[in-house]
N, C-alpha and C. Protein backbone atom coordinates (compact mmCIF):
# COMPACT_ATOMS: atom_id res chain seq x y z
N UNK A 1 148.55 73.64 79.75
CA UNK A 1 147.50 72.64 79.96
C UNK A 1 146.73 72.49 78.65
N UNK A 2 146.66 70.97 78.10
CA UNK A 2 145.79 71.18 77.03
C UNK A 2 144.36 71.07 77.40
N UNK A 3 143.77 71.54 76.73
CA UNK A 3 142.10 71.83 76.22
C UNK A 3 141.78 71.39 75.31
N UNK A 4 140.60 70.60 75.17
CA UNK A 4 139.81 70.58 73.75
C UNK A 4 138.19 70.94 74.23
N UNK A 5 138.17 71.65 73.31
CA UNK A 5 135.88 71.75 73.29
C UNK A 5 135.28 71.83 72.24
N UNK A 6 134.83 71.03 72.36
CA UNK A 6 133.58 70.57 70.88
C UNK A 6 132.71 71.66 71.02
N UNK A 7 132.35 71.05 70.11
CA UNK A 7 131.07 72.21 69.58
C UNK A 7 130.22 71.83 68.43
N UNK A 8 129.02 72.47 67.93
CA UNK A 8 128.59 71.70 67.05
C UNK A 8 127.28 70.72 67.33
N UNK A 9 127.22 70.25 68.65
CA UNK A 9 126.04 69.21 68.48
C UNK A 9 124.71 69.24 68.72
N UNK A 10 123.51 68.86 68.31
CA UNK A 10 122.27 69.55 68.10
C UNK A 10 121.32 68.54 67.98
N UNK A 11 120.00 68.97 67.87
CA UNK A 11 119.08 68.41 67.54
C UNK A 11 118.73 67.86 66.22
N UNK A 12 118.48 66.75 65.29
CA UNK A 12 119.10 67.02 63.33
C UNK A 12 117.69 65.70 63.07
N UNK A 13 116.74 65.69 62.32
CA UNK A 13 115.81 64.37 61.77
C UNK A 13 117.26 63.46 60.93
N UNK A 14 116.51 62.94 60.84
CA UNK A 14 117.05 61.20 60.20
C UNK A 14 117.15 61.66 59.05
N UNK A 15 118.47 61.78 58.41
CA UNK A 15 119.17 61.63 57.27
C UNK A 15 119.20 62.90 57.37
N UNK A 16 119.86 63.71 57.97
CA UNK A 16 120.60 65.48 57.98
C UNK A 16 121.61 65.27 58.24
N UNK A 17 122.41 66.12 58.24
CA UNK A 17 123.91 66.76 58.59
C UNK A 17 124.33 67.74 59.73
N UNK A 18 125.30 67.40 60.24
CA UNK A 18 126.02 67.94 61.17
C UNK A 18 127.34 68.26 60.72
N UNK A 19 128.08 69.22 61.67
CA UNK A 19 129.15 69.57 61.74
C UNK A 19 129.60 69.78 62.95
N UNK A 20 130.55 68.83 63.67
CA UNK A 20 130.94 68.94 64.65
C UNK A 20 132.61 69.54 64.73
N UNK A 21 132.81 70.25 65.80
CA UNK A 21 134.04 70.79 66.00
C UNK A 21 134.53 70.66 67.06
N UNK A 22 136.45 70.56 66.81
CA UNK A 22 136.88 70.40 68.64
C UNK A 22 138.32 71.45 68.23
N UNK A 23 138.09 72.40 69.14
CA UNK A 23 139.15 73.32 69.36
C UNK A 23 140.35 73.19 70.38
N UNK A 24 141.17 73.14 69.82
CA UNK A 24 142.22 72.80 71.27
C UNK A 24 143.44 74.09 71.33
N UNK A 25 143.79 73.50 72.64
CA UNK A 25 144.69 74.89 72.88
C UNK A 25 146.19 74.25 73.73
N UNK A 26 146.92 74.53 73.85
CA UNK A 26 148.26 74.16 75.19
C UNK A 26 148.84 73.39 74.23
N UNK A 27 148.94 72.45 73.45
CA UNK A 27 149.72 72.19 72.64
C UNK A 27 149.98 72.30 71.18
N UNK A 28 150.85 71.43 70.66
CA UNK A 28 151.67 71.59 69.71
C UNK A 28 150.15 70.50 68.33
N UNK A 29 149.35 71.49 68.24
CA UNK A 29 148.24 70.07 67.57
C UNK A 29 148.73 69.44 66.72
N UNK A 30 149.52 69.98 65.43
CA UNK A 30 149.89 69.54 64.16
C UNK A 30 150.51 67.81 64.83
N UNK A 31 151.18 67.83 65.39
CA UNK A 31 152.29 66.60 66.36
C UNK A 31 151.45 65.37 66.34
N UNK A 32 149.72 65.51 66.87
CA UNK A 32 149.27 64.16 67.32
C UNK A 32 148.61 63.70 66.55
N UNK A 33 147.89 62.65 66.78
CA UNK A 33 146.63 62.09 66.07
C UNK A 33 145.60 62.21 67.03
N UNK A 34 143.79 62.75 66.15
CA UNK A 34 143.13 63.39 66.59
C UNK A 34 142.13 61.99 66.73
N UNK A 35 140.58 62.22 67.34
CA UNK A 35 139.65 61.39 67.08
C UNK A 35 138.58 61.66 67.67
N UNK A 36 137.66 60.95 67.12
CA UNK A 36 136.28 61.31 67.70
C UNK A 36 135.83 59.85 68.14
N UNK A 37 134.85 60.17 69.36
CA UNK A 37 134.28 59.18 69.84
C UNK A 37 133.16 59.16 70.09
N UNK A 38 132.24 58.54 70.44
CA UNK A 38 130.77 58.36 71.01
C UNK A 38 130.51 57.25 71.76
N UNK A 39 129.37 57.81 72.96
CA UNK A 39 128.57 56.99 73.61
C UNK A 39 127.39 57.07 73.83
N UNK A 40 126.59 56.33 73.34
CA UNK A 40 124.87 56.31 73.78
C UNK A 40 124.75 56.29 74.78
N UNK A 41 123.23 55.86 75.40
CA UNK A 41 123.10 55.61 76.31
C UNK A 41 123.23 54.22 76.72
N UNK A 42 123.62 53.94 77.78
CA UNK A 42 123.53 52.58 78.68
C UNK A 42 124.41 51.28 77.27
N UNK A 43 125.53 52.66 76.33
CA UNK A 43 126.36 51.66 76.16
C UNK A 43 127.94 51.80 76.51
N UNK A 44 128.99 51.32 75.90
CA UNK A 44 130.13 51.52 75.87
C UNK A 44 130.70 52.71 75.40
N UNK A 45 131.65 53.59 75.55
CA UNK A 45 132.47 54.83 74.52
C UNK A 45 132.99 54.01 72.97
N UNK A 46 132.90 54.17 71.84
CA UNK A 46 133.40 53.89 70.60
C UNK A 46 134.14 54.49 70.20
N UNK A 47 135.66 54.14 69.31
CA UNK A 47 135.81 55.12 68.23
C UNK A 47 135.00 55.36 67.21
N UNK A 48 134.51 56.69 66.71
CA UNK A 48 134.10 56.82 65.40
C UNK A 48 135.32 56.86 64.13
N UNK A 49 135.98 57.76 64.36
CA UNK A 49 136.77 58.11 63.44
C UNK A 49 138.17 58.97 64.35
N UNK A 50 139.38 58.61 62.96
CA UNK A 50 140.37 58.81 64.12
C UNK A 50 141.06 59.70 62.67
N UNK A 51 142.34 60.78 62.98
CA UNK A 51 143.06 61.16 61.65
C UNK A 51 144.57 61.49 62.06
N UNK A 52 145.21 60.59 61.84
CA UNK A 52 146.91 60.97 62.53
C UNK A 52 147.15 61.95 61.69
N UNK A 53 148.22 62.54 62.57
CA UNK A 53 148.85 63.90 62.30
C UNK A 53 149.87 63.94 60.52
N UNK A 54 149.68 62.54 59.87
CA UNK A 54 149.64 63.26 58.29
C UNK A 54 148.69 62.94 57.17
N UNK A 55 147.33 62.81 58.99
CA UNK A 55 146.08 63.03 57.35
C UNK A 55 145.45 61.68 57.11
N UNK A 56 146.36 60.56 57.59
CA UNK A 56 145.53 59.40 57.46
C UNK A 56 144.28 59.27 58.28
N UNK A 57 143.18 58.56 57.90
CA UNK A 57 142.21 58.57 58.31
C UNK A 57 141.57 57.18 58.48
N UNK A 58 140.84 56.66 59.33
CA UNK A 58 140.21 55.48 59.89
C UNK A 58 138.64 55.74 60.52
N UNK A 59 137.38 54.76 60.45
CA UNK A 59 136.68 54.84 60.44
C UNK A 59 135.88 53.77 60.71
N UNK A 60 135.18 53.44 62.13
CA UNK A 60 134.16 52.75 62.61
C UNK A 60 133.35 52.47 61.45
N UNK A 61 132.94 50.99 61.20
CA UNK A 61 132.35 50.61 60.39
C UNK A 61 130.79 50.82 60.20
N UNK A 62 130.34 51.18 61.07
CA UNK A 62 129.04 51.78 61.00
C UNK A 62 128.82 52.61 60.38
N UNK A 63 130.10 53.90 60.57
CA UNK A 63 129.93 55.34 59.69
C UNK A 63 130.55 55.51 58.48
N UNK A 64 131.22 54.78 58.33
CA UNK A 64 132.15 54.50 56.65
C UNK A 64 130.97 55.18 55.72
N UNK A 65 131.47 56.15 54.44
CA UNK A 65 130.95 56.41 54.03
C UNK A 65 129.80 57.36 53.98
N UNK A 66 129.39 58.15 55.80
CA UNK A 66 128.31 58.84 56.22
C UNK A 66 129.24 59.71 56.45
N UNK A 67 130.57 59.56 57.68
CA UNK A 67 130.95 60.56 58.41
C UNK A 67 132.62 60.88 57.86
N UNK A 68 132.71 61.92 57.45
CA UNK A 68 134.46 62.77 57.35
C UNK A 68 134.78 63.20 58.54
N UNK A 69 135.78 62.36 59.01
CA UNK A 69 136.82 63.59 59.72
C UNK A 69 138.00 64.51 58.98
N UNK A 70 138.52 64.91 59.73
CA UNK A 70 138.93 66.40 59.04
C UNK A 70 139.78 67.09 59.95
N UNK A 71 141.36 67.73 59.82
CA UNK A 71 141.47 68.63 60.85
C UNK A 71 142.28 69.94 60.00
N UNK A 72 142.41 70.88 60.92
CA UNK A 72 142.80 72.43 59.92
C UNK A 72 143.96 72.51 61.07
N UNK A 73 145.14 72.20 60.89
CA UNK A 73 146.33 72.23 62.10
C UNK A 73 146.47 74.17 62.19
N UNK A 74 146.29 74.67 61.18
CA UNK A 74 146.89 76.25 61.22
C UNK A 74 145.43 76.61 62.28
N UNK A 75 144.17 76.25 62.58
CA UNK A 75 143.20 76.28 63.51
C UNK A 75 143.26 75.63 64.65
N UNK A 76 144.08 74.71 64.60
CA UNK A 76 144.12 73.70 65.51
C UNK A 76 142.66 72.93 66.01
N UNK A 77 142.14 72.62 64.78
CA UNK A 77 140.58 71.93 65.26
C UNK A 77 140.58 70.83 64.22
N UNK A 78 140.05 69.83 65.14
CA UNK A 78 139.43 68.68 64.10
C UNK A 78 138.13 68.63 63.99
N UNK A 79 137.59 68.75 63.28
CA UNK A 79 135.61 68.30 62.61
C UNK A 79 135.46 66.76 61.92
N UNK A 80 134.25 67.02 62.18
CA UNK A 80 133.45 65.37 62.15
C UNK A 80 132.49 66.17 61.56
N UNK A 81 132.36 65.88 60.21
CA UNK A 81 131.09 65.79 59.53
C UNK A 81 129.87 64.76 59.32
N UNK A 82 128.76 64.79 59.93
CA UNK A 82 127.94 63.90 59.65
C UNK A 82 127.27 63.84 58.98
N UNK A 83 126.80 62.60 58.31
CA UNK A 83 125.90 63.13 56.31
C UNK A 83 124.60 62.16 56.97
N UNK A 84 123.57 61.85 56.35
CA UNK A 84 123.00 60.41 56.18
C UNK A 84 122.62 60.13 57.58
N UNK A 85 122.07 60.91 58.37
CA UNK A 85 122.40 60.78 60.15
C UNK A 85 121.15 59.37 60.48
N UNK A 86 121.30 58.50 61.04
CA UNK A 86 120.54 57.70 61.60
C UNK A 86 120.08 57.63 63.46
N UNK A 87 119.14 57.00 63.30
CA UNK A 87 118.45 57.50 64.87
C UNK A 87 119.58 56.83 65.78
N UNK A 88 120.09 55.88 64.83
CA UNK A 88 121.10 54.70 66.18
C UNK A 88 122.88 55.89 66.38
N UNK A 89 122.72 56.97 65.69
CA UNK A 89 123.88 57.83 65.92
C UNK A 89 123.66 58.99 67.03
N UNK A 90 123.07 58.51 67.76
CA UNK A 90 122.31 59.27 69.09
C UNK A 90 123.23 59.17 69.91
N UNK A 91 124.04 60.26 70.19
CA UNK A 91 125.30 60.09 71.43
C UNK A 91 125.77 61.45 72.40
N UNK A 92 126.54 61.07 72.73
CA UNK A 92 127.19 62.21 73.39
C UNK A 92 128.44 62.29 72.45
N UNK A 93 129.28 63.11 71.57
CA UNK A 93 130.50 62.67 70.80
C UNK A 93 131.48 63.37 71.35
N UNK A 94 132.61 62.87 71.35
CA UNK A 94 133.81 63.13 72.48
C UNK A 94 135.12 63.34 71.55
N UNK A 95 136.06 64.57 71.50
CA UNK A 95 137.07 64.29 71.01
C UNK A 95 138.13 64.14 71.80
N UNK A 96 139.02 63.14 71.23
CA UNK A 96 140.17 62.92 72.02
C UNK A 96 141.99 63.61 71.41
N UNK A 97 142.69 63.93 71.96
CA UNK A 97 143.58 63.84 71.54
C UNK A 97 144.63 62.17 71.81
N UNK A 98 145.29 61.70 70.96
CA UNK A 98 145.75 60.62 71.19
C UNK A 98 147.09 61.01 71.82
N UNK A 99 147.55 59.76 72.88
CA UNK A 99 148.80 60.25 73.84
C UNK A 99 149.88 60.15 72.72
N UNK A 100 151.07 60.77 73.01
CA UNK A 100 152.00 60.88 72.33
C UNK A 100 153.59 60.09 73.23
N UNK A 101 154.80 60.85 72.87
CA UNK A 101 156.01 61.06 73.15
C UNK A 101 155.78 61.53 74.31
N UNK A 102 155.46 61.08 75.73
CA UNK A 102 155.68 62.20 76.91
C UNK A 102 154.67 63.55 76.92
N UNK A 103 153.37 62.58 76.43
CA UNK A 103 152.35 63.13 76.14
C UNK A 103 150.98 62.69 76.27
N UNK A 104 150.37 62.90 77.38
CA UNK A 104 149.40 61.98 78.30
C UNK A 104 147.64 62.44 77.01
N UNK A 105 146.49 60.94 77.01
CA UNK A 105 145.84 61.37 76.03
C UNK A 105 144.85 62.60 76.68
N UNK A 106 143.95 63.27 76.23
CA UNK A 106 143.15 64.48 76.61
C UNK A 106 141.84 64.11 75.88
N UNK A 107 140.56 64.46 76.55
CA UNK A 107 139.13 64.47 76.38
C UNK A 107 138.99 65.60 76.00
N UNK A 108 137.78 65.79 75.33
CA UNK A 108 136.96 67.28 75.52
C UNK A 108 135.68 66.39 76.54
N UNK A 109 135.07 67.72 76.28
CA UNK A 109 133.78 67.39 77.15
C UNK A 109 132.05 66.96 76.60
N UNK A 110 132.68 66.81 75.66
CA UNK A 110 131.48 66.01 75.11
C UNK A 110 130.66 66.87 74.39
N UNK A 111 129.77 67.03 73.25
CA UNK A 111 128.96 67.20 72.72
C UNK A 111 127.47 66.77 72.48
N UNK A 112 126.25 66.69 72.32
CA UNK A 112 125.39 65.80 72.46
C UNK A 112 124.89 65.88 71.03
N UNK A 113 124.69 64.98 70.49
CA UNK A 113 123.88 65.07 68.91
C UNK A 113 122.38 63.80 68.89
N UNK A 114 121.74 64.17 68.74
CA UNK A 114 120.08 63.54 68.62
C UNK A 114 119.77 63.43 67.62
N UNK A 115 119.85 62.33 66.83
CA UNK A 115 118.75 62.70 65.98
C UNK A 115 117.07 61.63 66.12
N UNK A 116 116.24 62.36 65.67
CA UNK A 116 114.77 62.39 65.95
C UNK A 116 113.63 63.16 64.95
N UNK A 117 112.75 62.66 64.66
CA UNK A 117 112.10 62.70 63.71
C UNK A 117 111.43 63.60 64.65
């Protein structure tokens, strides 16, 4: 059964840094493409940032330039670094694994990150 659980999300003022993490377990990680997501309140789920399994990387235009994703396959975790944090990056952040080959997609359970002066 796969697993993922974040970790990482906190309380941070306007223009700090985070480091978010998602650990997974039951499969083969190196294989997929990873991603992070977010949802505020009383809006839609987003991609933030996504990194297929050789490293390419993509990025919600909001965070271009603020946020790195990142994954360590010999750990099997992907991180989301946040730089430059703004109040409108107030979410719950979610990693996903993306579905594969006979390979259904997987959530974690969310993280919460605030930021607040």
């Amino acid at each position: 059964q796969v697993q993922l659980v974040e970790s990482g999300g906190g309380l941070v003022q306007p223009g700090g840094s985070l480091r978010l993490s998602c650990a997974a377990s039951g499969v083969i990680f190196s294989s997929y493409k990873m991603g992070w997501y977010r949802q505020a309140p009383g809006k839609e789920r987003e991609l933030v940032a996504a990194i297929t399994s050789g490293g390419s990387t993509n990025y919600a235009d909001s965070v271009k330039g603020r946020f790195t994703i990142s994954r360590d396959n010999a750990k099997k975790t992907v991180y989301l670094h946040l730089n430059s944090l703004k109040l409108e990056d107030t979410a719950v952040y979610y990693c996903k694994k993306f579905a594969g080959v006979a390979s259904l997609e997987v959530w974690g359970q969310g993280t919460l990150v605030t930021v607040s002066s």
